[in-house]
N, C-alpha and C. Protein backbone atom coordinates (compact mmCIF):
# COMPACT_ATOMS: atom_id res chain seq x y z
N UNK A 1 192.80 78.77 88.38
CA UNK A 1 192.70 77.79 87.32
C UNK A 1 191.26 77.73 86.79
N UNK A 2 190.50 77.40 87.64
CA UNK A 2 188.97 77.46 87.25
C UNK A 2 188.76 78.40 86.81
N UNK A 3 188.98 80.07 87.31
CA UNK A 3 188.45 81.60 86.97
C UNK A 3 189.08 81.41 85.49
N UNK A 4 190.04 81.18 85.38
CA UNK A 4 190.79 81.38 83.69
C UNK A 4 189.98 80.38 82.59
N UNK A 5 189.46 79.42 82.97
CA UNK A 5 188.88 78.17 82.43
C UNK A 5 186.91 79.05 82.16
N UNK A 6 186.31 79.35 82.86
CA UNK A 6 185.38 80.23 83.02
C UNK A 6 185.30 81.58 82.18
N UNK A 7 186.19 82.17 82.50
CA UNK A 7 186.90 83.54 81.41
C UNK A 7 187.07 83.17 79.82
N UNK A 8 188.13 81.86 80.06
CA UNK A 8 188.20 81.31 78.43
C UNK A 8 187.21 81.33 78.01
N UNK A 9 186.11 80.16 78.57
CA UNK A 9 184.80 80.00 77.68
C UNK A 9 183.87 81.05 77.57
N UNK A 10 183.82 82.34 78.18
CA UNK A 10 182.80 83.32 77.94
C UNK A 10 183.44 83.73 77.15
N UNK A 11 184.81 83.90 76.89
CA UNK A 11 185.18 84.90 75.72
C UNK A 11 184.52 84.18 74.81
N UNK A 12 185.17 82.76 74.42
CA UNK A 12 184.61 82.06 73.16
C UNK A 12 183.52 82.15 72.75
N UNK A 13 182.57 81.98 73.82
CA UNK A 13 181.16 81.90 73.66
C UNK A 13 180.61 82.99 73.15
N UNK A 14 181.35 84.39 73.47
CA UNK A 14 180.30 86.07 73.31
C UNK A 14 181.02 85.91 71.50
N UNK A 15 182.44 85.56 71.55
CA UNK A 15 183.19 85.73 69.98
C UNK A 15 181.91 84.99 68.99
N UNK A 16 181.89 83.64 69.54
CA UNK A 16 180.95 82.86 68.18
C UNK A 16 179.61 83.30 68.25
N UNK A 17 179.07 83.72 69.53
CA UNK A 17 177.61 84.66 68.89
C UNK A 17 177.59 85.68 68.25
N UNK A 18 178.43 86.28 68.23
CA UNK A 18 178.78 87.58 67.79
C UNK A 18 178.69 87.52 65.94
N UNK A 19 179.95 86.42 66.19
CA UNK A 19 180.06 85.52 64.91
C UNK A 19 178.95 85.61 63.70
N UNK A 20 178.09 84.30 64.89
CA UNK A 20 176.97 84.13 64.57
C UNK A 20 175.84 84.94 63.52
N UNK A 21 175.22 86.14 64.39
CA UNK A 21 174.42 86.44 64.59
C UNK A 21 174.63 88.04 64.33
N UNK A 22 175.61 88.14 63.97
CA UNK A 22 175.72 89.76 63.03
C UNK A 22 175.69 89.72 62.11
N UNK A 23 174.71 89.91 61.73
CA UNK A 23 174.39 90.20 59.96
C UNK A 23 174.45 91.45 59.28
N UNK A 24 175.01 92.29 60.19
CA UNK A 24 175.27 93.67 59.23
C UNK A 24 174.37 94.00 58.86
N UNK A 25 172.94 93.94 59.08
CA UNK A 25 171.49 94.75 58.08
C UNK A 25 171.61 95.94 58.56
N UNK A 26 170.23 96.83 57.56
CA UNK A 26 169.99 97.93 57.86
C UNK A 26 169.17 98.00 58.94
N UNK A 27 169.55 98.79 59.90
CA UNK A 27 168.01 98.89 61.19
C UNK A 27 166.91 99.18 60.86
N UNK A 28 166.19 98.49 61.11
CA UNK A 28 164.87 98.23 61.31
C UNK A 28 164.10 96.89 60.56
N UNK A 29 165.12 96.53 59.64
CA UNK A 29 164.94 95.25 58.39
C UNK A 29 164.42 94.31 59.38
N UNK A 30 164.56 93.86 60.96
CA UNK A 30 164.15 92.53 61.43
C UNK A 30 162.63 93.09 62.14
N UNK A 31 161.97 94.29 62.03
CA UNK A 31 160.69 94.63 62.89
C UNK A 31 159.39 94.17 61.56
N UNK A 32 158.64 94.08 62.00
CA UNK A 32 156.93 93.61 61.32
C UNK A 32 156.14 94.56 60.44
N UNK A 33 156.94 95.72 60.34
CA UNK A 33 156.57 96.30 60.12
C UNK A 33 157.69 97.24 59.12
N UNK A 34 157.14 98.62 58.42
CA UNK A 34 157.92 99.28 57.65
C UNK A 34 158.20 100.55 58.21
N UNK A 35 159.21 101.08 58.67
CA UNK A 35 159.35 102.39 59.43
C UNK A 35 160.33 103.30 57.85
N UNK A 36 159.72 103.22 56.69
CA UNK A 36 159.90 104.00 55.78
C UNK A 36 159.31 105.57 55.89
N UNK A 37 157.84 105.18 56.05
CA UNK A 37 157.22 106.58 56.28
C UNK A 37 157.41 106.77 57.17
N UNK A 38 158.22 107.88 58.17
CA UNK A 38 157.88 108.42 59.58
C UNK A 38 156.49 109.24 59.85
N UNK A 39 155.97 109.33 59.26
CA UNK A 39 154.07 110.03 59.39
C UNK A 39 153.58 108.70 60.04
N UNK A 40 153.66 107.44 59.05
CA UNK A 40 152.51 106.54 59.03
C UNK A 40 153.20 105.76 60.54
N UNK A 41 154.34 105.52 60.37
CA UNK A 41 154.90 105.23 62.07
C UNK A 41 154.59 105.76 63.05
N UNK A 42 154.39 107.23 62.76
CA UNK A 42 154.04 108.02 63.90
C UNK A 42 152.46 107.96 64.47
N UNK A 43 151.54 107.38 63.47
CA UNK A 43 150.13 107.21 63.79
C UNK A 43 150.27 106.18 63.99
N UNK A 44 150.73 105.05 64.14
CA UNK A 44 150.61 103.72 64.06
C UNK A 44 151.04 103.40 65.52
N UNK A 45 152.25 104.26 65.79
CA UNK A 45 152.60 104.20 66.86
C UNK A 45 151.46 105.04 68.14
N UNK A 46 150.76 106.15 68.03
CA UNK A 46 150.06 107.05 68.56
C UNK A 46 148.40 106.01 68.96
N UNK A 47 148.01 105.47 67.70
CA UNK A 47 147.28 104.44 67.55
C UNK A 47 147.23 103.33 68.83
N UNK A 48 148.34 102.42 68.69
CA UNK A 48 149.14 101.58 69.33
C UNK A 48 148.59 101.59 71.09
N UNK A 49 149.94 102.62 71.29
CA UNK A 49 150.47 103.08 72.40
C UNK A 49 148.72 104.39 73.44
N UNK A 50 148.16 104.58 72.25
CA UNK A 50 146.87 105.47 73.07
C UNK A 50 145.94 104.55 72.94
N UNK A 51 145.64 103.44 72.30
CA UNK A 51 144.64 102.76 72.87
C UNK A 51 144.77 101.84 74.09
N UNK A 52 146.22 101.67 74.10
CA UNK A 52 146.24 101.14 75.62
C UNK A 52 146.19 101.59 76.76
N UNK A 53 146.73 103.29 76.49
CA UNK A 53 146.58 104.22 77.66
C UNK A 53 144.68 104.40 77.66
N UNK A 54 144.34 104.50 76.64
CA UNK A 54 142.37 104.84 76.54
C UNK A 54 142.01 103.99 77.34
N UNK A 55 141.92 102.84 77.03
CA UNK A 55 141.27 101.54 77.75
C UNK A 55 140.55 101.55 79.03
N UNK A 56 141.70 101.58 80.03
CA UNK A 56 141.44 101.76 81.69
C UNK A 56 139.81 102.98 81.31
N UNK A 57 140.83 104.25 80.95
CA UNK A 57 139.60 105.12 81.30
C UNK A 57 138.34 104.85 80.43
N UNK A 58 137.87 104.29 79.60
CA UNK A 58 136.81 103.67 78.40
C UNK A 58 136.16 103.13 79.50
N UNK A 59 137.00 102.45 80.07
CA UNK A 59 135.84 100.75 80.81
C UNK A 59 136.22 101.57 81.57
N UNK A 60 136.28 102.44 82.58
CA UNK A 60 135.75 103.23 83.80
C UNK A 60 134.56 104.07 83.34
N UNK A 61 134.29 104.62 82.59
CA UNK A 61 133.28 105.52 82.26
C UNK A 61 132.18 104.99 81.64
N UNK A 62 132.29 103.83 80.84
CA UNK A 62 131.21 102.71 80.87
C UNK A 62 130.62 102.26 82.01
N UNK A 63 131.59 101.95 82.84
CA UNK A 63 131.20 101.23 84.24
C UNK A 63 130.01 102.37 85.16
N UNK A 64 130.86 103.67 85.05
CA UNK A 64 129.94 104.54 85.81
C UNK A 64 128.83 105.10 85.23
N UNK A 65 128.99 104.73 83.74
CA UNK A 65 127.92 105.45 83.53
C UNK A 65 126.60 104.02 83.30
N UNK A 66 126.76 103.11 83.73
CA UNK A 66 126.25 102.06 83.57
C UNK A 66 124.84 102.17 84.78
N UNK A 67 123.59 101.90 84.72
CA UNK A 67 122.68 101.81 86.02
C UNK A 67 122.69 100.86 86.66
């Protein structure tokens, strides 16, 4: 009785978000950005993603090379 009562309401619940919250857009329409150009994405992303990998080693080689 309970398991069926539990079952009911998740169905309902996943149906009306679903409902909700599908808007049918084109992918990528909800990001900050414009992924029109794939060049300028691709530096932006390279940009991004290698200055965080740089970092660590930047401030290690500052550090050592520091007196």
């Amino acid at each position: 009785m309970l398991g069926s009562r539990i079952s009911n309401f998740a169905r309902q619940f996943t149906t009306s978000a679903i409902r909700r919250g599908g808007h049918g857009g084109t992918p990528g329409e909800n990001l900050p950005f414009s992924i029109d150009n794939r060049f300028k994405v691709t530096a932006l992303f390279i940009l991004f993603f290698g200055s965080g990998l740089a970092a660590p080693f930047l401030v290690l080689r500052h550090q050592m090379l520091k007196k």
